[in-house]
C-alpha atoms as a PDB file:
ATOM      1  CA  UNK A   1      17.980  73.273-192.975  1.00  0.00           C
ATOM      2  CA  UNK A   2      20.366  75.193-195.146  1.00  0.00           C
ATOM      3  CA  UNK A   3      23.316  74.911-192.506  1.00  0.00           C
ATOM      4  CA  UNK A   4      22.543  71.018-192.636  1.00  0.00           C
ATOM      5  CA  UNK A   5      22.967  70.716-196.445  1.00  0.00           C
ATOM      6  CA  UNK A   6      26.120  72.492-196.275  1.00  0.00           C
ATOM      7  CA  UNK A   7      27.448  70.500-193.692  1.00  0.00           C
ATOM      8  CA  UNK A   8      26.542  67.444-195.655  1.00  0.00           C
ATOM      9  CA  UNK A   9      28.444  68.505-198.889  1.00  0.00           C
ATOM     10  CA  UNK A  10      31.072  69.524-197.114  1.00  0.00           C
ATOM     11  CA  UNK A  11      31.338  65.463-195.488  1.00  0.00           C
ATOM     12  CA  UNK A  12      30.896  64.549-199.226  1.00  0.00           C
ATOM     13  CA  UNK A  13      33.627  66.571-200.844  1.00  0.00           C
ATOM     14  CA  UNK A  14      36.119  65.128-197.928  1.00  0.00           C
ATOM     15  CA  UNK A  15      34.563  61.313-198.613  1.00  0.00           C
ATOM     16  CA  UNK A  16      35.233  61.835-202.339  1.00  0.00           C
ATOM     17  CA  UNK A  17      38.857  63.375-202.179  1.00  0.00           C
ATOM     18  CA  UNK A  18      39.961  60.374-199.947  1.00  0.00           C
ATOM     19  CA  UNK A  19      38.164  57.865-202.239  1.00  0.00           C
ATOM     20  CA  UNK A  20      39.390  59.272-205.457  1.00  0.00           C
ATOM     21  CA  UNK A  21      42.854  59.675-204.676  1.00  0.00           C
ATOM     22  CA  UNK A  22      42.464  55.488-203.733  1.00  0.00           C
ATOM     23  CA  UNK A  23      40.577  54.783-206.981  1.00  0.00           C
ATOM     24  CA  UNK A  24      43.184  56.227-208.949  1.00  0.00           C
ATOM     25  CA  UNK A  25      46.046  54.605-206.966  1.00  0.00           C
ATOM     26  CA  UNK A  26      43.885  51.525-208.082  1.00  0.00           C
ATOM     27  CA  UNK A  27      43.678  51.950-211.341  1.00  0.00           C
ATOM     28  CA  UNK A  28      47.473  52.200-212.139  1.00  0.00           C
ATOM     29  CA  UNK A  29      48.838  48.713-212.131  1.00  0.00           C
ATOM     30  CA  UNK A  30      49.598  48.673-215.693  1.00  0.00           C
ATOM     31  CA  UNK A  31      50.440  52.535-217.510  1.00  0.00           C
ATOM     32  CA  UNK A  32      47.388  54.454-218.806  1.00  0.00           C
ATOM     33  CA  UNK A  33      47.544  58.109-220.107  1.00  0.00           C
ATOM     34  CA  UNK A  34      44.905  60.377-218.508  1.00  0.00           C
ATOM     35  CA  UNK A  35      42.463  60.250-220.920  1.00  0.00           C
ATOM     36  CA  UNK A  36      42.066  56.538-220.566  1.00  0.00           C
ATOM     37  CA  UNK A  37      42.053  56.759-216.871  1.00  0.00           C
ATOM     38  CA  UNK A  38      39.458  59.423-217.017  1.00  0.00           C
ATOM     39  CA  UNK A  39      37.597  57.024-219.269  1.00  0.00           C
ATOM     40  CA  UNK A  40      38.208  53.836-217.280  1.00  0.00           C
ATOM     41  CA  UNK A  41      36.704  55.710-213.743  1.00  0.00           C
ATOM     42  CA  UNK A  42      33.408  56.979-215.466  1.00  0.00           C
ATOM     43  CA  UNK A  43      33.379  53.637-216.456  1.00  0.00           C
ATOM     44  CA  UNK A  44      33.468  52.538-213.194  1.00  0.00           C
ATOM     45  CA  UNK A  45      30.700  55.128-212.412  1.00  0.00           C
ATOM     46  CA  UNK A  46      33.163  57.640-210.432  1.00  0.00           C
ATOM     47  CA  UNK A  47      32.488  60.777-212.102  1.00  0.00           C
ATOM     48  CA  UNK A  48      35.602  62.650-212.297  1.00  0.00           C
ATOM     49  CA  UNK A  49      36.214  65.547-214.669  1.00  0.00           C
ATOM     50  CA  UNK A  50      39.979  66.516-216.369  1.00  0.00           C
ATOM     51  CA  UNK A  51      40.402  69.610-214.197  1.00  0.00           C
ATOM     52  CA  UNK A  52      40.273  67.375-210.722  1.00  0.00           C
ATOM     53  CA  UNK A  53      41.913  64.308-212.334  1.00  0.00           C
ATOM     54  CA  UNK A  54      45.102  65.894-214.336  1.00  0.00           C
ATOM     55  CA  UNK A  55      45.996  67.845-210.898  1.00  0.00           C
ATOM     56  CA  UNK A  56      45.721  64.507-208.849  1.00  0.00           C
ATOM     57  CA  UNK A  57      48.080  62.850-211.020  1.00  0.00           C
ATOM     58  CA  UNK A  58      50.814  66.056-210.663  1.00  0.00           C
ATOM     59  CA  UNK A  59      50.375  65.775-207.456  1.00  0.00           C
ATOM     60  CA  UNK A  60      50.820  61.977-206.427  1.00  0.00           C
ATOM     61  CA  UNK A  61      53.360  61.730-208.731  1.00  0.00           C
ATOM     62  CA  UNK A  62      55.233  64.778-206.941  1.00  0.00           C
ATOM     63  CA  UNK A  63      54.813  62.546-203.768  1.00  0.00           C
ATOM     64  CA  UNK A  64      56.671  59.619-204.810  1.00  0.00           C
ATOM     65  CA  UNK A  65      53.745  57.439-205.284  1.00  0.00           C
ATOM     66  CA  UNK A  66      53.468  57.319-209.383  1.00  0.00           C
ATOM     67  CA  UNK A  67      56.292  56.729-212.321  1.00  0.00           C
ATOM     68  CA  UNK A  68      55.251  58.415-215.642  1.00  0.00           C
ATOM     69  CA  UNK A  69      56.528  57.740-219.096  1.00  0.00           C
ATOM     70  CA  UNK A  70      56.198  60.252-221.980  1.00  0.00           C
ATOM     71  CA  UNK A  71      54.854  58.068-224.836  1.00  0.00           C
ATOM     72  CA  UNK A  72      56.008  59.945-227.929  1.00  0.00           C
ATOM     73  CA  UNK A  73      55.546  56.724-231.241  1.00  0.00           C
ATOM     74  CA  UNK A  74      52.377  58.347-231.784  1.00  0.00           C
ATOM     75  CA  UNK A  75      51.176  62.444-233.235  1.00  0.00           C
ATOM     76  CA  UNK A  76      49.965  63.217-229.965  1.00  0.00           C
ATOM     77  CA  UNK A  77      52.199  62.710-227.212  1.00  0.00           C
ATOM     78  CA  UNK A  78      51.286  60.921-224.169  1.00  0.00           C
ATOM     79  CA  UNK A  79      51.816  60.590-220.783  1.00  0.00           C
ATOM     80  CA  UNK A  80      51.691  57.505-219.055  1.00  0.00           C
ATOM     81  CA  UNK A  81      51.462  57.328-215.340  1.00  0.00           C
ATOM     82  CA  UNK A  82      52.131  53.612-213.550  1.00  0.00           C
ATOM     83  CA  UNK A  83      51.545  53.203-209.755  1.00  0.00           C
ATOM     84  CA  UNK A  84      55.259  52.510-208.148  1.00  0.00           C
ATOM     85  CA  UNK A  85      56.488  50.768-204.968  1.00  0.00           C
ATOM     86  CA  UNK A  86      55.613  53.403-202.737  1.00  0.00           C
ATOM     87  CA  UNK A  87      52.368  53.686-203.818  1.00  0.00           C
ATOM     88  CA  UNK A  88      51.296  50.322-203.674  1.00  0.00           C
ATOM     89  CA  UNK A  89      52.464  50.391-200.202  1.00  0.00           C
ATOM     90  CA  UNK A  90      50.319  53.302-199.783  1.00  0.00           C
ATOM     91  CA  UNK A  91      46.978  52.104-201.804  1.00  0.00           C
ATOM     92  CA  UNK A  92      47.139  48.929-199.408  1.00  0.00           C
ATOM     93  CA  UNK A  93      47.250  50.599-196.286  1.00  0.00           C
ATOM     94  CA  UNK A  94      44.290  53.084-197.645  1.00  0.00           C
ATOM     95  CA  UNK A  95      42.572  49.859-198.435  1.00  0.00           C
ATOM     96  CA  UNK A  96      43.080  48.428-194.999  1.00  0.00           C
ATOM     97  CA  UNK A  97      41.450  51.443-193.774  1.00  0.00           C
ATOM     98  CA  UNK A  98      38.720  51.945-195.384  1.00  0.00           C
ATOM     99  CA  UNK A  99      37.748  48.485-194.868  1.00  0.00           C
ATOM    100  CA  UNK A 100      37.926  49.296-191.265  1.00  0.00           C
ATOM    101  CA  UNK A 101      35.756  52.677-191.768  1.00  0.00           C
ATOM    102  CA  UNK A 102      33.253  50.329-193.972  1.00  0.00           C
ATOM    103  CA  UNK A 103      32.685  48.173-190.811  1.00  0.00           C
ATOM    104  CA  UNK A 104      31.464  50.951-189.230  1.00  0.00           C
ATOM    105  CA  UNK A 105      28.264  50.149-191.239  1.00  0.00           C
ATOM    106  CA  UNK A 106      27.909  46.800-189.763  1.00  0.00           C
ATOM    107  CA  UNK A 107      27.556  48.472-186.338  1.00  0.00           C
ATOM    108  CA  UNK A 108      24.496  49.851-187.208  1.00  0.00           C
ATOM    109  CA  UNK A 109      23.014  46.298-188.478  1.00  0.00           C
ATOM    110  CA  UNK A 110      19.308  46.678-189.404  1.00  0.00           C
ATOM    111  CA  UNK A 111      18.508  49.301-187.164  1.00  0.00           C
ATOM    112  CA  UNK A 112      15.681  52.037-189.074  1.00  0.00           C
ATOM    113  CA  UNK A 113      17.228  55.379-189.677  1.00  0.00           C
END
């Protein structure tokens, strides 16, 4: 039973990845520091912590796929991070295909489990 449950998390830690990296590329239309994107996915109830989400930023940002602005009006500078052309191009496509994986649900209907 113990090789099952580690087989399981493993599926769940690729299933989150994927989805986080979309839920952040969907949370960018307008510029928002970290914080307040942290803040604005727990609201959303998708439980994120600073240490995975400061890293994902870097990173799409690295790949072309987010602008950032240093916000520097206030004591505490900020970073802002906006999604860009490329990655709207990219958060539609992931969209497209995870609609596709969703429908994958449907072809189960009602049968028991």
């Amino acid at each position: 039973m113990k090789d099952i449950e580690n087989l399981v998390q493993g599926f769940v830690t690729e299933l989150r990845r994927g989805t986080l990296t979309f839920a952040v590329l969907s949370c960018l239309d307008e510029p928002l520091y970290g914080y307040g994107l942290l803040e604005v996915l727990n609201e959303h109830n998708i439980d994120i912590e600073g240490n995975t989400l400061y890293p994902l930023l870097r990173r799409l940002e690295k790949q072309g796929l987010l602008e950032s602005i240093w916000d520097t009006s206030e004591s505490r500078p900020r970073k802002y991070y906006k999604i860009n052309e490329d990655g709207l191009i990219v958060r539609n496509r992931l969209e497209d295909e995870m609609r596709r994986r969703i429908n994958v649900f449907s072809i189960k209907g009602n049968e028991k489990r």
